[in-house]
Protein backbone atom coordinates (compact mmCIF):
# COMPACT_ATOMS: atom_id res chain seq x y z
CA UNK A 1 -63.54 17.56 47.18
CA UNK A 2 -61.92 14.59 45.31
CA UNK A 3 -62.02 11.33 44.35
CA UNK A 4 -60.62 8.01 43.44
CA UNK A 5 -59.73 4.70 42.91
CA UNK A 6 -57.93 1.66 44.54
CA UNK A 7 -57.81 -0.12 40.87
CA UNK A 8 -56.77 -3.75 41.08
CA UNK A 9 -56.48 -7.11 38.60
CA UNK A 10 -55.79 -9.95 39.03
CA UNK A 11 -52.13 -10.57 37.41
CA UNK A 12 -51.74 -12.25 34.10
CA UNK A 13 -48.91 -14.57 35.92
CA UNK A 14 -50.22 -16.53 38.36
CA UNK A 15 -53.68 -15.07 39.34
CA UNK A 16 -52.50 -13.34 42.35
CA UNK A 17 -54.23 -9.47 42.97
CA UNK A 18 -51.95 -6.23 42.06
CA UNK A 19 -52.95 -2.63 42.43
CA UNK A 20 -52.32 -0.34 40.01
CA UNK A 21 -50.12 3.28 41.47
CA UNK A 22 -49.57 6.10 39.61
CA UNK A 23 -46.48 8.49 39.26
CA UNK A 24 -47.44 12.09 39.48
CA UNK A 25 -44.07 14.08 38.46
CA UNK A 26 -45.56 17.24 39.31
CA UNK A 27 -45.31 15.75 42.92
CA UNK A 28 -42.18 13.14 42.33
CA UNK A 29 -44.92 11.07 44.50
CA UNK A 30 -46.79 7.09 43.87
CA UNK A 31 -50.11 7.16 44.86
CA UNK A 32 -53.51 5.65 44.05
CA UNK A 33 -55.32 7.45 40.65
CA UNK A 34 -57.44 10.20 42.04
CA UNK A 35 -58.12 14.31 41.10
CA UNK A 36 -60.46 16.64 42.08
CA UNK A 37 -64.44 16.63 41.23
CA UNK A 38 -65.87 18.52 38.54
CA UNK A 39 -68.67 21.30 39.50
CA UNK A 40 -71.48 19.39 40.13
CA UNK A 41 -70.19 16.06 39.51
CA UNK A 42 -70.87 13.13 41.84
CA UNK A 43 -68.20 11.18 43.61
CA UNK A 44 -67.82 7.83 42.22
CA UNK A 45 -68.20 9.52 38.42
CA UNK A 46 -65.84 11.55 38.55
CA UNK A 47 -63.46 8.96 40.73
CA UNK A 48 -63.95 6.85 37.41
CA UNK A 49 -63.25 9.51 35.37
CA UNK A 50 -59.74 10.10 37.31
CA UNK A 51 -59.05 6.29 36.52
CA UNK A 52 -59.55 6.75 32.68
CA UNK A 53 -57.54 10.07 32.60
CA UNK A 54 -54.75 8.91 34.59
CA UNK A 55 -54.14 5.42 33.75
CA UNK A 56 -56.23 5.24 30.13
CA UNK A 57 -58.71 2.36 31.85
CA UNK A 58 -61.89 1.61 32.21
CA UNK A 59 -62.62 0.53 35.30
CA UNK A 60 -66.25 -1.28 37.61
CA UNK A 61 -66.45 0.11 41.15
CA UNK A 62 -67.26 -1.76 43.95
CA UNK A 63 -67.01 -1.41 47.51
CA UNK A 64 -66.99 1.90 49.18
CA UNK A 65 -63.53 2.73 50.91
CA UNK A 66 -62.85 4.98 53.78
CA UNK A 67 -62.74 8.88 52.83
CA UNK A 68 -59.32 9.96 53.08
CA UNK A 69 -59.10 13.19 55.30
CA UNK A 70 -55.52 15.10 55.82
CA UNK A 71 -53.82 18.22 54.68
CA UNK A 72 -52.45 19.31 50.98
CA UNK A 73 -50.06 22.53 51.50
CA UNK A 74 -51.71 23.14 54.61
CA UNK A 75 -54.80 22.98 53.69
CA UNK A 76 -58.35 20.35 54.75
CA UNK A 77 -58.22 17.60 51.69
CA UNK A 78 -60.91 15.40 51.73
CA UNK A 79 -60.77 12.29 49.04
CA UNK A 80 -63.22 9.56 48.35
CA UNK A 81 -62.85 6.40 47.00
CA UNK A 82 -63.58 3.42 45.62
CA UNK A 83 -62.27 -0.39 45.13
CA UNK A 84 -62.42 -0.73 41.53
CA UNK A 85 -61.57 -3.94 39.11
CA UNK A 86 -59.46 -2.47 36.12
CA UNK A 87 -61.63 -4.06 32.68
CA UNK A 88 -58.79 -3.07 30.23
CA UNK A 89 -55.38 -3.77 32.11
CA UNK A 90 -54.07 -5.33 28.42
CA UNK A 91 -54.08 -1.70 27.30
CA UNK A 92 -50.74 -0.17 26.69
CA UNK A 93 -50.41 2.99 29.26
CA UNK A 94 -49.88 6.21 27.57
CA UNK A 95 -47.91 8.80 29.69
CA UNK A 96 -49.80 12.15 29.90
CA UNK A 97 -49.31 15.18 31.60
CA UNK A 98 -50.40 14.32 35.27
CA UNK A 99 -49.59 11.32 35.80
CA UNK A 100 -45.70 9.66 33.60
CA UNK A 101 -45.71 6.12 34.95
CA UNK A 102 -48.15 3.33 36.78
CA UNK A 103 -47.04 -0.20 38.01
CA UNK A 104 -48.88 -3.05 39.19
CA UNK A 105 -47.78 -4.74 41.87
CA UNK A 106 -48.96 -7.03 45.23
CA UNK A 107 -50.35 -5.41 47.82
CA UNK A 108 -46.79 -5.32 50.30
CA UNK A 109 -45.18 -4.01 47.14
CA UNK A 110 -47.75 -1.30 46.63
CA UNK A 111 -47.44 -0.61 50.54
CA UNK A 112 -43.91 -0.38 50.37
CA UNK A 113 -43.73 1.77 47.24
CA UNK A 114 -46.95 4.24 48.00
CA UNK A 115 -45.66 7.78 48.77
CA UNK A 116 -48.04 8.59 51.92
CA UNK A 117 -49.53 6.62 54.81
CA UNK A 118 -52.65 7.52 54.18
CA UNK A 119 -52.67 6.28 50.66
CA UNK A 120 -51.40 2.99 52.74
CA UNK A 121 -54.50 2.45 54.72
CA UNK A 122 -56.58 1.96 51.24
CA UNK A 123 -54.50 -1.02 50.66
CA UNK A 124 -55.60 -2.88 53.79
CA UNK A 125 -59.31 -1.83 53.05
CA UNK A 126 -59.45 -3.09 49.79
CA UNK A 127 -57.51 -6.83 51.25
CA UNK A 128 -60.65 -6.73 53.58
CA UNK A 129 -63.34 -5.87 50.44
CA UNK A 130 -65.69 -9.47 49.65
CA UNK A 131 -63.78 -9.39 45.90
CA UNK A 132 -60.43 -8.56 45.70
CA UNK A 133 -59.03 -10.69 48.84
């Protein structure tokens, strides 16, 4: 199992929301910040660990979001996740290993650029969450 984040802000020009994506160049694919659980770890812990290993932010969860469900080379992938407000967004990103770029951008822009439908659907359940909208 795995889990992640839809981390959004509210942008420093003009107020309006942006979601944060991730490149993962392992994959040449954008998509939300999100990895596989620990042994033993629960769900939203380690979906806020992803954030801070991927994207080097903190991050407050909120609302539940649907559990993604669809297959990874074939095989059952099942990925929860969270809405989550980014608390550090000032922070400088560091590229790392898994993940060598991350954007912000409004939520048609993330749409647009977002690798896989699925990912897609998060963005429309977060727009319907009581903070972000």
């Amino acid at each position: 199992m795995a889990a992640g984040c839809v981390l959004w802000r509210r942008s420093p020009r003009g107020g309006g929301l942006e979601i944060a994506l991730v490149h993962r160049p392992r994959y040449d694919d954008w998509s939300h910040p999100k990895g596989k659980l620990k042994r033993g770890e629960d769900a939203l812990r380690g979906a806020v660990r992803e954030v801070a290993e991927e994207t080097g932010m903190g991050c407050a969860p909120g609302e539940a979001l649907p559990t993604l469900h669809y297959l990874a080379k074939g095989r059952p992938k099942q990925v929860r996740y969270w809405a989550a407000e980014a608390l550090d967004h000032d922070e400088a990103f560091v590229p790392n290993s898994e993940v060598d770029r991350l954007v912000w951008l409004p939520p048609d822009a993330a749409r647009r650029r977002l690798s896989y439908d699925h990912d897609r659907t998060l963005v429309d359940a977060l727009l319907h969450t009581p903070r972000p909208s």
